[in-house]
Protein backbone atom coordinates (compact mmCIF):
# COMPACT_ATOMS: atom_id res chain seq x y z
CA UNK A 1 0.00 0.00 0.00
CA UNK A 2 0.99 3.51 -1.13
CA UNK A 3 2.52 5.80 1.85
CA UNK A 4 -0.13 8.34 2.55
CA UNK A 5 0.96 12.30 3.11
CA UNK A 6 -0.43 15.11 4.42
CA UNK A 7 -1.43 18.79 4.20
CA UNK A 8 1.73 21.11 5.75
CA UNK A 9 3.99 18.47 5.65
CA UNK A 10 7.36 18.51 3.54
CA UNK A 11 8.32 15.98 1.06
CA UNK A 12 10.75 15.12 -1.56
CA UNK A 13 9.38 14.50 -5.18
CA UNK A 14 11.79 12.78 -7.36
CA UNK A 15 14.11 15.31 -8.69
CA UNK A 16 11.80 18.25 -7.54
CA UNK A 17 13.49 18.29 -4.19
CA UNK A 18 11.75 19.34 -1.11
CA UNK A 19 8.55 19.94 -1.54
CA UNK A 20 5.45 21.42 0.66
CA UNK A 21 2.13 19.26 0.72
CA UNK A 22 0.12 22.30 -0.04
CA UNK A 23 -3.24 20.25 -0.59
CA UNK A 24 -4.84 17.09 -0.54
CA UNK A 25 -8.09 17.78 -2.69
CA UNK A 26 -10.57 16.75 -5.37
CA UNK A 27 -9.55 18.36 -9.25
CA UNK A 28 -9.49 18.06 -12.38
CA UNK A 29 -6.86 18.22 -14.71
CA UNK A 30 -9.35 19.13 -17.74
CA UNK A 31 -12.87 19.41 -17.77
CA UNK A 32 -13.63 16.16 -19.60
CA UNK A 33 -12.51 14.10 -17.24
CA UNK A 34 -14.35 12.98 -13.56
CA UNK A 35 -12.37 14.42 -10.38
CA UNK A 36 -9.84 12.82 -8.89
CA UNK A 37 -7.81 13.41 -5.78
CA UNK A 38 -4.30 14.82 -5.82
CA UNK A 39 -1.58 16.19 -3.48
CA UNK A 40 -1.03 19.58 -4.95
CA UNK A 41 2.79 19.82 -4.07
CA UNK A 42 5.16 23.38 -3.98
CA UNK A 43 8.91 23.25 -4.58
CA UNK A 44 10.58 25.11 -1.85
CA UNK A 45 13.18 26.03 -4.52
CA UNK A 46 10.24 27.47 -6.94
CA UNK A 47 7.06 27.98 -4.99
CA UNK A 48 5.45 29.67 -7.71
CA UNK A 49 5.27 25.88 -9.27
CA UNK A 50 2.49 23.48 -8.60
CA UNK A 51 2.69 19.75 -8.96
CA UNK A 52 -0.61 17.69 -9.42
CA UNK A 53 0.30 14.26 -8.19
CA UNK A 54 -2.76 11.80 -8.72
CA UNK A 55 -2.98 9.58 -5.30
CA UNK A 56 -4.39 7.21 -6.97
CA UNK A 57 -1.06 7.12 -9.41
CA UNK A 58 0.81 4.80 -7.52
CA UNK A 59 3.99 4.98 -9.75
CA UNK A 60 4.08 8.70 -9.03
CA UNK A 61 2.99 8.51 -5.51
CA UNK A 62 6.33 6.28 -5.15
CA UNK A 63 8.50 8.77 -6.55
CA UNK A 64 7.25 10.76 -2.95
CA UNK A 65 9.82 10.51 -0.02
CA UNK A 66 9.38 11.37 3.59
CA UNK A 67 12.71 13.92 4.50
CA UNK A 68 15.50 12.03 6.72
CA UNK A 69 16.28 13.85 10.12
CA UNK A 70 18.94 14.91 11.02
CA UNK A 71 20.56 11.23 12.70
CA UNK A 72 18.88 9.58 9.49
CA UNK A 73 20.90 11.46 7.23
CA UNK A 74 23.96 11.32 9.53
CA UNK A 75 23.80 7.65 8.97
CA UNK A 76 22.62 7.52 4.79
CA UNK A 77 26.37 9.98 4.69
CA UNK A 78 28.57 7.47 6.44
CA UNK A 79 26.53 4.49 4.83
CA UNK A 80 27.84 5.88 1.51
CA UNK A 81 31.65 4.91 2.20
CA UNK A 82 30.51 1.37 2.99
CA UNK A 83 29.59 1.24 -0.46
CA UNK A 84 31.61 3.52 -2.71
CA UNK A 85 31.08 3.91 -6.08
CA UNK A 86 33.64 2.82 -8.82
CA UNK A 87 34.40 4.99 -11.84
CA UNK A 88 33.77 3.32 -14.94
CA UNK A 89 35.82 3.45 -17.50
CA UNK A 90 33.74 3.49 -20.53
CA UNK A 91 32.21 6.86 -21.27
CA UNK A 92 28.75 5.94 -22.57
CA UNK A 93 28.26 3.19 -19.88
CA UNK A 94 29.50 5.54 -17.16
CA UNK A 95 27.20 8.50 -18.50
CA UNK A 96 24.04 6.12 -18.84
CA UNK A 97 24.74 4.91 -15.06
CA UNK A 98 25.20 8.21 -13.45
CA UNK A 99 22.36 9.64 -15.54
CA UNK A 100 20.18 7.03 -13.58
CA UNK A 101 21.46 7.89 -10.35
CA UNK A 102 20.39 11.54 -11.13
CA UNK A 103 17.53 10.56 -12.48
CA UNK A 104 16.49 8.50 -9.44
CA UNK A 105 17.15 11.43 -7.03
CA UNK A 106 17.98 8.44 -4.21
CA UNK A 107 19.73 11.16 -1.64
CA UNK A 108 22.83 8.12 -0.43
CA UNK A 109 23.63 7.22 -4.95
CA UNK A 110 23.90 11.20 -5.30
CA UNK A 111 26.32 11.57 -2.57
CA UNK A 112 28.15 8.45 -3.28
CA UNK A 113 27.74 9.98 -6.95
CA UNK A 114 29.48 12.99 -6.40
CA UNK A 115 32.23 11.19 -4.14
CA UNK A 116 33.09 9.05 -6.96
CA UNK A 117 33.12 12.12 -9.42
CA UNK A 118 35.68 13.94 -6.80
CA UNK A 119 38.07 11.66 -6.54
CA UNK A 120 38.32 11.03 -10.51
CA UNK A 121 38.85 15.04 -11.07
CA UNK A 122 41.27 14.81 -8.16
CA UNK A 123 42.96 12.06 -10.41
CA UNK A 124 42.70 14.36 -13.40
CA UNK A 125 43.93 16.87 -11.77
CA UNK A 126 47.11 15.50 -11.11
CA UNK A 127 47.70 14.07 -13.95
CA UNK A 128 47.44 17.67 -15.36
CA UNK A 129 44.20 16.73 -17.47
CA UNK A 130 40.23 18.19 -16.85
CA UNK A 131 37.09 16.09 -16.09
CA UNK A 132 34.84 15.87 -18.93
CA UNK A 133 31.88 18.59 -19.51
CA UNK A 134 29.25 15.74 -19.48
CA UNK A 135 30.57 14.47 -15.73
CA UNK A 136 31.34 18.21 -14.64
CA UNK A 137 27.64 18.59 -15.80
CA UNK A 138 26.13 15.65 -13.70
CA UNK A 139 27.98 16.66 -10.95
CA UNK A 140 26.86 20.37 -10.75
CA UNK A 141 23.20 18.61 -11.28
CA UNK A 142 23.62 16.07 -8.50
CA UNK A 143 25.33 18.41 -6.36
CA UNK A 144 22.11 20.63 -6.12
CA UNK A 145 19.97 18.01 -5.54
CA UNK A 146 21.77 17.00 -2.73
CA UNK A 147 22.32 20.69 -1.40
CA UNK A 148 18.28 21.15 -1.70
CA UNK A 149 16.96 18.18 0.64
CA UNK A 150 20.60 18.54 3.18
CA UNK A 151 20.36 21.93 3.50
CA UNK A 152 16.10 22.17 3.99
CA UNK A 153 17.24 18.86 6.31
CA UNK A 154 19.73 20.63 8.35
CA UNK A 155 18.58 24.57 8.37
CA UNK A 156 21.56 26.03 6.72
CA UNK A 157 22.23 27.33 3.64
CA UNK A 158 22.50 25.44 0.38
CA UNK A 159 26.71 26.56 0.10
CA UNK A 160 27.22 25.05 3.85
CA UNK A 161 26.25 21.44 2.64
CA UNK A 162 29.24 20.45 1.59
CA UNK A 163 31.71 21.17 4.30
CA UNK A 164 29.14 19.42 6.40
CA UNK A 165 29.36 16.14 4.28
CA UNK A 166 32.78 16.55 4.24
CA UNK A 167 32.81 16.74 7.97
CA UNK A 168 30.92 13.79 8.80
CA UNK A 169 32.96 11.77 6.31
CA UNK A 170 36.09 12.90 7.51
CA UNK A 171 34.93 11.76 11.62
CA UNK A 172 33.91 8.51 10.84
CA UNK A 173 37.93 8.25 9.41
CA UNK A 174 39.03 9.72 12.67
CA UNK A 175 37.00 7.16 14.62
């Protein structure tokens, strides 16, 4: 059975980010067509948008996500160096998989995401060469995505998010 959600409370919608439960009401989409209930959903980062999610749509209803707290996401941050993600080699196989990582929006993939992306320009770097504009690009994208739902998560602005990843990663090594 679907998770149910309520009026006030905040959400995250697939790659929408954090978004407010503005309604839970009877509409239509067009006139032809009988009511139907939907959560009428606000991006915090554009609240002059409106999403109509059917509740009876229970493929979009899935892409709906209670927020972690804080100890929850504490935990999804250190879970991610359990499980690192390896850089692929091969440019269209490494594009398609990342591009379904972004596309997901699942907060831990982004993060380990944008790890893996890090250390491979760090790499480059070195070697005296650039990362590619189609990873630089699906890192900027992932990066926001993750700055939106940490940052609503935590309180703080959207450019404190990554020192504070960085900071939890870097105690768990300390540990």
């Amino acid at each position: 059975m679907a998770e149910t959600y309520q009026k006030g409370e905040y959400i995250r919608y697939a790659c929408n980010g954090v978004c407010l439960v503005d309604d839970v009401r009877l509409d239509r989409l067009t006139k032809k067509e009988p009511p139907k209930e939907f959560y009428i959903l606000k991006p915090v980062s554009n609240p002059a948008s409106t999403l109509f999610v059917p509740t009876g749509n229970a493929t979009l209803v899935a892409k709906m996500s209670r927020l972690p707290d804080r100890e929850e996401l504490d935990a999804l941050i250190l879970a991610t160096r359990e499980e690192p993600l390896d850089w692929i080699d091969d440019r269209k196989i490494r594009l398609a998989s990342f591009q379904t990582i972004v596309k997901e929006c699942d907060l831990g993939q982004l993060i380990s995401l944008v790890s893996c992306i890090y250390h491979r320009r760090e790499d480059l770097i070195a070697a005296g060469k650039k990362l590619g504009a189609s990873d630089e690009t699906l890192l900027q994208r992932a990066e926001a995505l993750i700055e939106n739902e940490v940052a609503f998560v935590l309180k703080v602005e959207q450019s404190e998010v990554s020192d504070y990843i960085r900071g939890k990663l870097a105690e768990a090594i300390t540990a």
